[in-house]
Protein backbone atom coordinates (compact mmCIF):
# COMPACT_ATOMS: atom_id res chain seq x y z
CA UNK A 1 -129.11 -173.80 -77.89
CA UNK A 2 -126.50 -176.10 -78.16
CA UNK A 3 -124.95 -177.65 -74.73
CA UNK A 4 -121.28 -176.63 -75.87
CA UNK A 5 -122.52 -172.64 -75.93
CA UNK A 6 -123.62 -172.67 -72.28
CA UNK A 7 -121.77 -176.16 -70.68
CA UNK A 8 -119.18 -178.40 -71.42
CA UNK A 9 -119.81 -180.71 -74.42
CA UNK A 10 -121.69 -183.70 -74.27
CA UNK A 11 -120.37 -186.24 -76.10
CA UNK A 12 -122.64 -189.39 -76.53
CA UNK A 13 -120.45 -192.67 -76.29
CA UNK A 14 -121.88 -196.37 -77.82
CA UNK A 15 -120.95 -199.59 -76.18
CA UNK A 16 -120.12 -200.84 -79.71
CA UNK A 17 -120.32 -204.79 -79.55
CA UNK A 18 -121.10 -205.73 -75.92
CA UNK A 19 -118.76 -208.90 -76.37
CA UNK A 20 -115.75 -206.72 -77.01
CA UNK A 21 -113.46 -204.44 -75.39
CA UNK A 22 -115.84 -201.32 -76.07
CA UNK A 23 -116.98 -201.08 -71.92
CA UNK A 24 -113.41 -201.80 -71.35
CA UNK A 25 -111.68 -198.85 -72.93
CA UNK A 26 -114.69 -196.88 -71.73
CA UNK A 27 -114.72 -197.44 -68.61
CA UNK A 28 -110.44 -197.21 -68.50
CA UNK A 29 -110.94 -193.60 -69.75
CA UNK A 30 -113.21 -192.19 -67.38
CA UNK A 31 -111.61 -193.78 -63.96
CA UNK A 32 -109.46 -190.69 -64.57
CA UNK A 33 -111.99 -187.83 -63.14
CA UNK A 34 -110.03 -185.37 -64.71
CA UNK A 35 -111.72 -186.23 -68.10
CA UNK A 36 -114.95 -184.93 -66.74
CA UNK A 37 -112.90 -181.52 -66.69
CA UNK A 38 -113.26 -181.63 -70.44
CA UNK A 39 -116.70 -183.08 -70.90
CA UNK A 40 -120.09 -184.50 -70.29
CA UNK A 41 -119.80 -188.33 -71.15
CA UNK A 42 -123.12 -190.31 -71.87
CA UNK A 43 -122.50 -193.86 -72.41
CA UNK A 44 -125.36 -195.53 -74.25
CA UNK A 45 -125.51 -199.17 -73.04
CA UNK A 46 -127.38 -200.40 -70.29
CA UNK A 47 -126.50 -200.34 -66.16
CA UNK A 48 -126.10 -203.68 -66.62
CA UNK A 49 -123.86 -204.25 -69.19
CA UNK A 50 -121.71 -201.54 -67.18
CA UNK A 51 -121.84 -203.16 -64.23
CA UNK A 52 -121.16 -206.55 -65.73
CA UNK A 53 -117.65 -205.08 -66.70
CA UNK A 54 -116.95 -202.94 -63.92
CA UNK A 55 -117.57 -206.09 -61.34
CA UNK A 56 -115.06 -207.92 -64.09
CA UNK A 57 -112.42 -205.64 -64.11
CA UNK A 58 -112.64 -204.94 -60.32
CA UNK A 59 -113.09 -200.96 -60.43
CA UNK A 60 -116.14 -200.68 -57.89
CA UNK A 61 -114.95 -196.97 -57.77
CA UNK A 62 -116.43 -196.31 -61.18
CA UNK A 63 -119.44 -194.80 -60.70
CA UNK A 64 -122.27 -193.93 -62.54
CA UNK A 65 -125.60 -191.52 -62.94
CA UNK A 66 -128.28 -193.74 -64.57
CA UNK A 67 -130.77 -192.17 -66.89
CA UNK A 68 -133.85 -192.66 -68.74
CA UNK A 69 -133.63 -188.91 -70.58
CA UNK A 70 -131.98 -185.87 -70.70
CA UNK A 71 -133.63 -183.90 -67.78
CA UNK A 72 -131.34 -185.97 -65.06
CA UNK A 73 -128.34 -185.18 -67.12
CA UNK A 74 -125.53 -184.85 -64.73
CA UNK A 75 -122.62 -182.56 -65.60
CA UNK A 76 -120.79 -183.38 -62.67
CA UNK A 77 -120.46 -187.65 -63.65
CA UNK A 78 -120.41 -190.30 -66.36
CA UNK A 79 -124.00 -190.80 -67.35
CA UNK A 80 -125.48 -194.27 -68.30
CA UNK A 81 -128.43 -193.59 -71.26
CA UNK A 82 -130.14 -197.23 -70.54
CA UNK A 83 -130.94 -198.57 -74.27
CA UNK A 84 -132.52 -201.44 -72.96
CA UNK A 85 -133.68 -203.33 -69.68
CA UNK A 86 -134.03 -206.91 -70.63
CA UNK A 87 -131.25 -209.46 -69.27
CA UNK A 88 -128.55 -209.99 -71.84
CA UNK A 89 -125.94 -212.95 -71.51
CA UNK A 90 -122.86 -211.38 -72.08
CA UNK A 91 -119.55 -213.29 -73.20
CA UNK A 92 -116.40 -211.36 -73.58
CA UNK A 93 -114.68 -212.33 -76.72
CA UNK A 94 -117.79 -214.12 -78.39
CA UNK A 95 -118.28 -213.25 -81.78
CA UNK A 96 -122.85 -214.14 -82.26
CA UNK A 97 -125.66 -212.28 -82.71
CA UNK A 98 -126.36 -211.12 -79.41
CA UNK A 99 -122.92 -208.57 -79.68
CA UNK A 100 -124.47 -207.16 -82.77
CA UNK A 101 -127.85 -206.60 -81.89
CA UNK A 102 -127.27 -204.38 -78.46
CA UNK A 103 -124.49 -202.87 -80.83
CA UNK A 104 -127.42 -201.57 -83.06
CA UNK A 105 -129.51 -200.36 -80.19
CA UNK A 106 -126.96 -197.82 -78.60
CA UNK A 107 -126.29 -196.86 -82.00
CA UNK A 108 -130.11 -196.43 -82.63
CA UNK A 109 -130.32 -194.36 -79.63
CA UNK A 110 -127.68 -192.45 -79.99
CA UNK A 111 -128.18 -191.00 -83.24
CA UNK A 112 -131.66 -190.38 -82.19
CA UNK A 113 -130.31 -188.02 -79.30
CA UNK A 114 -128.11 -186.54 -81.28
CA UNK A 115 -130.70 -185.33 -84.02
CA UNK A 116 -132.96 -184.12 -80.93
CA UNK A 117 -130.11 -182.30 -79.77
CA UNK A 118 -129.11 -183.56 -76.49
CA UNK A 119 -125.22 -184.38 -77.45
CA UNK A 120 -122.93 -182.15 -78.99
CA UNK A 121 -120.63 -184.99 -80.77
CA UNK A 122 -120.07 -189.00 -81.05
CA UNK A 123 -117.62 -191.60 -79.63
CA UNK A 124 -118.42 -194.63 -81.43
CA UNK A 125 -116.41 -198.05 -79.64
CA UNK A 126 -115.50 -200.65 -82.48
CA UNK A 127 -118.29 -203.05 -83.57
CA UNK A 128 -117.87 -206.26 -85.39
CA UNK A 129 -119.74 -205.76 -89.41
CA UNK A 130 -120.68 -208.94 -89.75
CA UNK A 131 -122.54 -209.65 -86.45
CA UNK A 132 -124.13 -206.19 -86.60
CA UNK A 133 -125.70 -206.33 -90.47
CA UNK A 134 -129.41 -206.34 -89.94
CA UNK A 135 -132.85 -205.39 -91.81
CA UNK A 136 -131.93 -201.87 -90.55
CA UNK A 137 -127.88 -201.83 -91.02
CA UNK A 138 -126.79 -203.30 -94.37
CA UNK A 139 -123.28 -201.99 -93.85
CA UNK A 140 -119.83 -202.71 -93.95
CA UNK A 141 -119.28 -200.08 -90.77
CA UNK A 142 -119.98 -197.20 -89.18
CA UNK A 143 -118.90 -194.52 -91.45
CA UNK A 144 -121.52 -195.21 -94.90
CA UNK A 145 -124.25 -196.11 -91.50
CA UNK A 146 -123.53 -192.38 -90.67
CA UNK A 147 -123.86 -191.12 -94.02
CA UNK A 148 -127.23 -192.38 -94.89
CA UNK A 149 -128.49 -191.65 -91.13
CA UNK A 150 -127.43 -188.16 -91.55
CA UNK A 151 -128.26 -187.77 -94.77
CA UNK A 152 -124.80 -186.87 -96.56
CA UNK A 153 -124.19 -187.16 -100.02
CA UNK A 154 -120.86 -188.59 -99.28
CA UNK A 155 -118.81 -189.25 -96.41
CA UNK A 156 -114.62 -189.24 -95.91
CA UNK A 157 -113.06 -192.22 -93.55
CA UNK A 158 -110.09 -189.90 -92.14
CA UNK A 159 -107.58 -191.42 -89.97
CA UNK A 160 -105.53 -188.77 -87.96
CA UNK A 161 -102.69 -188.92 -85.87
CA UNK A 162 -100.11 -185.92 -84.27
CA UNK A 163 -97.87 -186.21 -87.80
CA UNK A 164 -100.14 -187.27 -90.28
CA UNK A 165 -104.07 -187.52 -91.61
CA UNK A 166 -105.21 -190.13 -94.24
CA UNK A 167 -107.95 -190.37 -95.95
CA UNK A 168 -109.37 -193.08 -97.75
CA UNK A 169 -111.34 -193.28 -101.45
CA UNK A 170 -112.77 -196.94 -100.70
CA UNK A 171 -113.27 -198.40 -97.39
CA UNK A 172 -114.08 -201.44 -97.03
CA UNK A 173 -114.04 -202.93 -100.25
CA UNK A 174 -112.43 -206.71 -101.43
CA UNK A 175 -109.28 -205.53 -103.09
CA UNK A 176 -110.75 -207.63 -106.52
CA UNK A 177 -113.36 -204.67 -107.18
CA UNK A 178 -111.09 -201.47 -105.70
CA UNK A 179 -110.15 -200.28 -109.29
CA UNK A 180 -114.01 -199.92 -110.51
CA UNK A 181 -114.11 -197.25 -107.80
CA UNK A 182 -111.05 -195.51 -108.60
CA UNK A 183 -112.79 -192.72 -111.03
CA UNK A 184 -111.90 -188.79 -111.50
CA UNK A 185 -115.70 -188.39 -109.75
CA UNK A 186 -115.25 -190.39 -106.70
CA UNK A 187 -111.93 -188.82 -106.53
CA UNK A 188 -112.91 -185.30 -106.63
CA UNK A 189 -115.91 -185.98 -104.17
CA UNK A 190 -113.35 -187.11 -101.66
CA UNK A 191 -110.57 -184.60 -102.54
CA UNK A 192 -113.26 -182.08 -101.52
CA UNK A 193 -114.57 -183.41 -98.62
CA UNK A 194 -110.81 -183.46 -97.83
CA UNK A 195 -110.41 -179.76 -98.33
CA UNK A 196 -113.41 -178.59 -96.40
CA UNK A 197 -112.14 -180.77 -93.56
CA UNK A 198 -109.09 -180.00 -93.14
CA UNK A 199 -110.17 -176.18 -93.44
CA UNK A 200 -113.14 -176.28 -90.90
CA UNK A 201 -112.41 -179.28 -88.96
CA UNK A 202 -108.64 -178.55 -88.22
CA UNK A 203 -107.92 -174.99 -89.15
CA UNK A 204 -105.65 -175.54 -91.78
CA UNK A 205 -105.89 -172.17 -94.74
CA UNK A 206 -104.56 -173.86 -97.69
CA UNK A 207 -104.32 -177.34 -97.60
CA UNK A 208 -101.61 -179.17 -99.20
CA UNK A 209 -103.35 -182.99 -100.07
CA UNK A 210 -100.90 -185.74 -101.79
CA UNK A 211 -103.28 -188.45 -104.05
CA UNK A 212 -101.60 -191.80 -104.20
CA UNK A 213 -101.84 -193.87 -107.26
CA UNK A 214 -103.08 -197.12 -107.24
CA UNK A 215 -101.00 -199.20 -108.89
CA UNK A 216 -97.09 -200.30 -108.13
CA UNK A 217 -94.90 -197.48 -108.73
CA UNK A 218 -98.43 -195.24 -109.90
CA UNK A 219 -98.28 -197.16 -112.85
CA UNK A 220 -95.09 -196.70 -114.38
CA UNK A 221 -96.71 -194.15 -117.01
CA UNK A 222 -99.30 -197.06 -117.83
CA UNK A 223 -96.80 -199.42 -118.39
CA UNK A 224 -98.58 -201.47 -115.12
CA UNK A 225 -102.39 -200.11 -114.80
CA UNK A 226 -103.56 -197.00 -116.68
CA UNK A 227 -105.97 -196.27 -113.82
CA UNK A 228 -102.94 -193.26 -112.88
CA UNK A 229 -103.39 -191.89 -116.24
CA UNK A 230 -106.96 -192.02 -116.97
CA UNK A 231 -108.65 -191.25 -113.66
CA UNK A 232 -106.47 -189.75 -111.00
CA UNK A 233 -104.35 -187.48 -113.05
CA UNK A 234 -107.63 -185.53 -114.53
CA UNK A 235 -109.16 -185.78 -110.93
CA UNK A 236 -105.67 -183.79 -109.96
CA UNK A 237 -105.77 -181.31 -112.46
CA UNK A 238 -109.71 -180.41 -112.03
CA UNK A 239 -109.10 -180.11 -108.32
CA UNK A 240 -106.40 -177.73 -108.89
CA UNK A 241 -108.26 -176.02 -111.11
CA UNK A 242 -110.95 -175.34 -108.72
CA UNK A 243 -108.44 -173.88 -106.26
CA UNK A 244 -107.53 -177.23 -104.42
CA UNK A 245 -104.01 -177.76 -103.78
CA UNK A 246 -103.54 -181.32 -104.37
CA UNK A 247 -100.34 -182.85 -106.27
CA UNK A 248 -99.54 -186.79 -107.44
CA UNK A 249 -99.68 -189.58 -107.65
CA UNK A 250 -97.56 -190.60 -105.77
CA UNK A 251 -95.93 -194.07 -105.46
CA UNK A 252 -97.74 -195.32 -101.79
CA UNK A 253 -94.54 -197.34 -100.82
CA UNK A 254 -91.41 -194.57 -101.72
CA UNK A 255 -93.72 -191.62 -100.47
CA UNK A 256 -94.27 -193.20 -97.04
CA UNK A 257 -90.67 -194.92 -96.92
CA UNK A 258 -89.50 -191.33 -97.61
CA UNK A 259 -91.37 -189.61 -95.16
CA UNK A 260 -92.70 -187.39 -97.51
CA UNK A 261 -96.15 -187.58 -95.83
CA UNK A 262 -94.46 -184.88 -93.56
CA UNK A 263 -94.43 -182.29 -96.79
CA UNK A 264 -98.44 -182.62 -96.69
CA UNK A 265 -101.82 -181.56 -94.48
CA UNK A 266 -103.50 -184.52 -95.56
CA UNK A 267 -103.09 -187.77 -98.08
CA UNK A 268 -105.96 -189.62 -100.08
CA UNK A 269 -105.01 -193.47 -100.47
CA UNK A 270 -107.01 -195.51 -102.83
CA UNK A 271 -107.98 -198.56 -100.43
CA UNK A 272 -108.10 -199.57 -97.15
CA UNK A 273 -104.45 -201.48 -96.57
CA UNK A 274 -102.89 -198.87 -98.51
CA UNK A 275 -103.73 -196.11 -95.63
CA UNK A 276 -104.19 -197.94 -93.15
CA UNK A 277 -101.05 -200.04 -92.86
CA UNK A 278 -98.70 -197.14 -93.13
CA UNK A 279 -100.73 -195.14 -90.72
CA UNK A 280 -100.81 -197.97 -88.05
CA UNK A 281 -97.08 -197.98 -88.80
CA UNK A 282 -95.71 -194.42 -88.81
CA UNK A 283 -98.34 -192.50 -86.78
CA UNK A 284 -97.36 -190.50 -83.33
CA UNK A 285 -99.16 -190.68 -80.71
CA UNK A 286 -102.63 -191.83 -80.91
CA UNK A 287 -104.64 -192.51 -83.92
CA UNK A 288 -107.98 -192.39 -84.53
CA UNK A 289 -110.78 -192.27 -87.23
CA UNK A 290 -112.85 -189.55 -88.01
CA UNK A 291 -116.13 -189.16 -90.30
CA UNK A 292 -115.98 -186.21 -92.26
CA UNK A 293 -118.45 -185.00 -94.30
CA UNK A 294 -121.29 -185.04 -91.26
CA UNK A 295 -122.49 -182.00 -89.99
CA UNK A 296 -122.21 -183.56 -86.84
CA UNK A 297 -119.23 -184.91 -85.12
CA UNK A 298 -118.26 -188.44 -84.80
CA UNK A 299 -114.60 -190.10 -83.67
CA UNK A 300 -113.25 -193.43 -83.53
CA UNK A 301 -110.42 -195.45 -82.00
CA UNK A 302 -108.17 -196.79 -84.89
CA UNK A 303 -108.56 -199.98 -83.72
CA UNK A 304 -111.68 -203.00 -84.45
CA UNK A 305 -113.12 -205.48 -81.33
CA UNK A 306 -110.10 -207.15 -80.37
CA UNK A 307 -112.22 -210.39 -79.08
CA UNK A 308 -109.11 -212.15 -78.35
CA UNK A 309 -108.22 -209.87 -75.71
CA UNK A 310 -112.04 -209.05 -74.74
CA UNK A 311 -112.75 -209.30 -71.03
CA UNK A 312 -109.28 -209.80 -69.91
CA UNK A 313 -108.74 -206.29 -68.68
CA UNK A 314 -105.42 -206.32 -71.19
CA UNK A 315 -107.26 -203.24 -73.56
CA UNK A 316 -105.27 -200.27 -74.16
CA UNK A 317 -107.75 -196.98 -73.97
CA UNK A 318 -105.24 -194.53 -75.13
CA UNK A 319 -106.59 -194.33 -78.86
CA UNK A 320 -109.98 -194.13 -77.28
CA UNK A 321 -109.13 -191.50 -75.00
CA UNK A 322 -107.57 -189.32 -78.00
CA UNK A 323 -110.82 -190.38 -80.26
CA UNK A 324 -112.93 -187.81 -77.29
CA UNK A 325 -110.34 -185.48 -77.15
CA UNK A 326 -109.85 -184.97 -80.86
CA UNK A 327 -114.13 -184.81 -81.50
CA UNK A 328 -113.70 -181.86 -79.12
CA UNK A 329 -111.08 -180.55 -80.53
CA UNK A 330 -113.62 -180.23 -83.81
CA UNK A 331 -115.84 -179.14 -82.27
CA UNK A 332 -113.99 -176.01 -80.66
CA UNK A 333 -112.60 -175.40 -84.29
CA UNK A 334 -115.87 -175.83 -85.90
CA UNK A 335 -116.90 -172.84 -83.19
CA UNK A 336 -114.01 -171.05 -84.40
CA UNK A 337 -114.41 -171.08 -88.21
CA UNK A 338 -118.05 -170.14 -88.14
CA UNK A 339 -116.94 -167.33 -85.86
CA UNK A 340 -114.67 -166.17 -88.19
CA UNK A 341 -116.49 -166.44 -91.06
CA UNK A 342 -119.73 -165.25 -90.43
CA UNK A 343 -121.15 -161.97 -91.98
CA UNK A 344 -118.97 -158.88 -90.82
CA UNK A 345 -121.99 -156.63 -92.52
CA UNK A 346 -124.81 -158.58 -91.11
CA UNK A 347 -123.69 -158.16 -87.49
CA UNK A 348 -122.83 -154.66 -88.17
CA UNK A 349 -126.65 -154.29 -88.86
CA UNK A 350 -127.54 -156.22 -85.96
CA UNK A 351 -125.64 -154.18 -83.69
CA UNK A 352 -126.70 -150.90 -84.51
CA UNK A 353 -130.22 -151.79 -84.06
């Protein structure tokens, strides 16, 4: 049975790169004990690399349960998982190999509790992607690492915020090769994943999605890119023709200039900047990035490693904070939906036996 049907969730929380403000922002949000009202947080790092940064920023009053497994799992206290025992040199705002490589491990180790089912969702602090690309993680981030270690076909970056949610059809990809992605396939795929998100993940019946175009002005009716034409328009029309209610494109710079973002549950921009710069710009409150597509639960701060401001106590944990609070959020509605979905008839049969 799942710990969020008979306790409080337990959300499993990496270090991300040990060099950067991950411990920081972690260890910001839980000096509030009311947090612990809301959750069970395991941190996977090591005591060491906790303490390291708790002697730094001079909170002695954070305090800890170390453990080894899941049978000393306190309910009551932020719990260390130790990933590792072996002294590490650690150098706050350091980009090298070292950052990477105990990045990896909690990540390693946390994806292995979750698939044993010991934590109910993941909290993922920002890693660096080119310290961290190994043998074992040939990727540019977490989101496609998810994907392949949980075996999705595809995966949706979705940045949310109080007044808006973005989605994005390429990540991180170098603006020269973003229009060989832009297809009526890869489209679909993430207008879907889209859909199903914003219906099980955040309760929304009917969706209403806006799809941005990708070139200036969506292409000026192929007068500057006919990507608008012969890819995103037919991705449109098939979505909407499988009961999707998606409408574009839109121009990216009148639509967000307008406010129209406001009209819609959800928007699909075609690369990275395109989202993400408007989104950084407009959004209330605090963002933060979620993976959908997983069948398990995983949040993000909206923000990277910030190594110039890395062991300086200057890190801001509020988008951190709201990254926990929104992956419980899911995972309450994801409760909710299969509650209200699941087979009136069946349980009839059930209960009369």
């Amino acid at each position: 049975m799942s710990n969020i049907q008979i306790n409080k969730p337990v959300i499993g929380i990496t270090i991300g790169d040990i060099n950067s403000i991950g411990a920081e922002i972690i260890i910001k949000t839980f000096l509030d004990n009311r947090m612990m009202e809301f959750c069970t947080p395991v941190i996977f790092a090591s005591n060491k690399t906790i303490n390291f940064y708790r002697k730094l920023m001079n909170e002695n009053n954070f305090n800890y349960q170390s453990i080894k497994d899941f049978s000393r799992l306190n309910h009551k206290q932020v719990n260390v998982y130790n990933c590792w025992e072996e002294e590490v040199q650690i150098t706050p705002g350091v980009l090298n190999e070292t950052g990477g490589k105990y990045a990896a491990k909690a990540l390693d180790a946390a994806i292995k509790c979750i698939k044993e089912g010991f934590i109910d969702g993941l909290v993922t602090a920002p890693i660096h992607k080119n310290n961290i690309q190994s043998a074992n993680f040939n990727y540019t981030g977490h989101t496609p690492f998810l994907r392949d270690a949980f075996g999705a076909d595809d995966v949706l970056m979705f940045m949310t915020a109080d007044n808006m949610r973005v989605g994005l059809l390429t990540e991180h990809v170098p603006i020269a090769e973003v229009a060989k992605y832009v297809t009526k396939e890869n489209i679909l795929d993430k207008l879907y994943l889209m859909n199903d998100s914003l219906v099980k993940d955040f309760g929304i019946d009917n969706p209403r999605i806006a799809v941005l175009g990708l070139n200036p002005h969506a292409g000026d009716e192929g007068l500057i890119g006919r990507e608008e034409i012969t890819q995103i328009i037919p991705a449109i029309n098939h979505a909407k023709a499988n009961g999707i209610l998606c409408f574009g494109p839109y121009s990216a710079d009148a639509f967000f200039a307008r406010h129209m973002y406001e009209q819609f549950d959800g928007v699909l921009a075609m690369y990275h900047d395109q989202g993400l710069i408007p989104f950084k710009s407009l959004a209330i409150g605090n963002g933060i990035n979620y993976t959908a597509g997983l069948d398990i639960v995983r949040t993000s701060p909206d923000h990277g490693t910030a190594f110039d401001i890395a062991g300086k106590n200057l890190a801001d944990p509020d988008s951190f904070r709201q990254a926990i609070f929104t992956c419980l959020d899911i995972l309450e509605q994801r409760i909710r939906y299969a509650e209200n979905t699941a087979n009136p008839l069946k349980k009839t049969v059930l209960d009369s036996e």
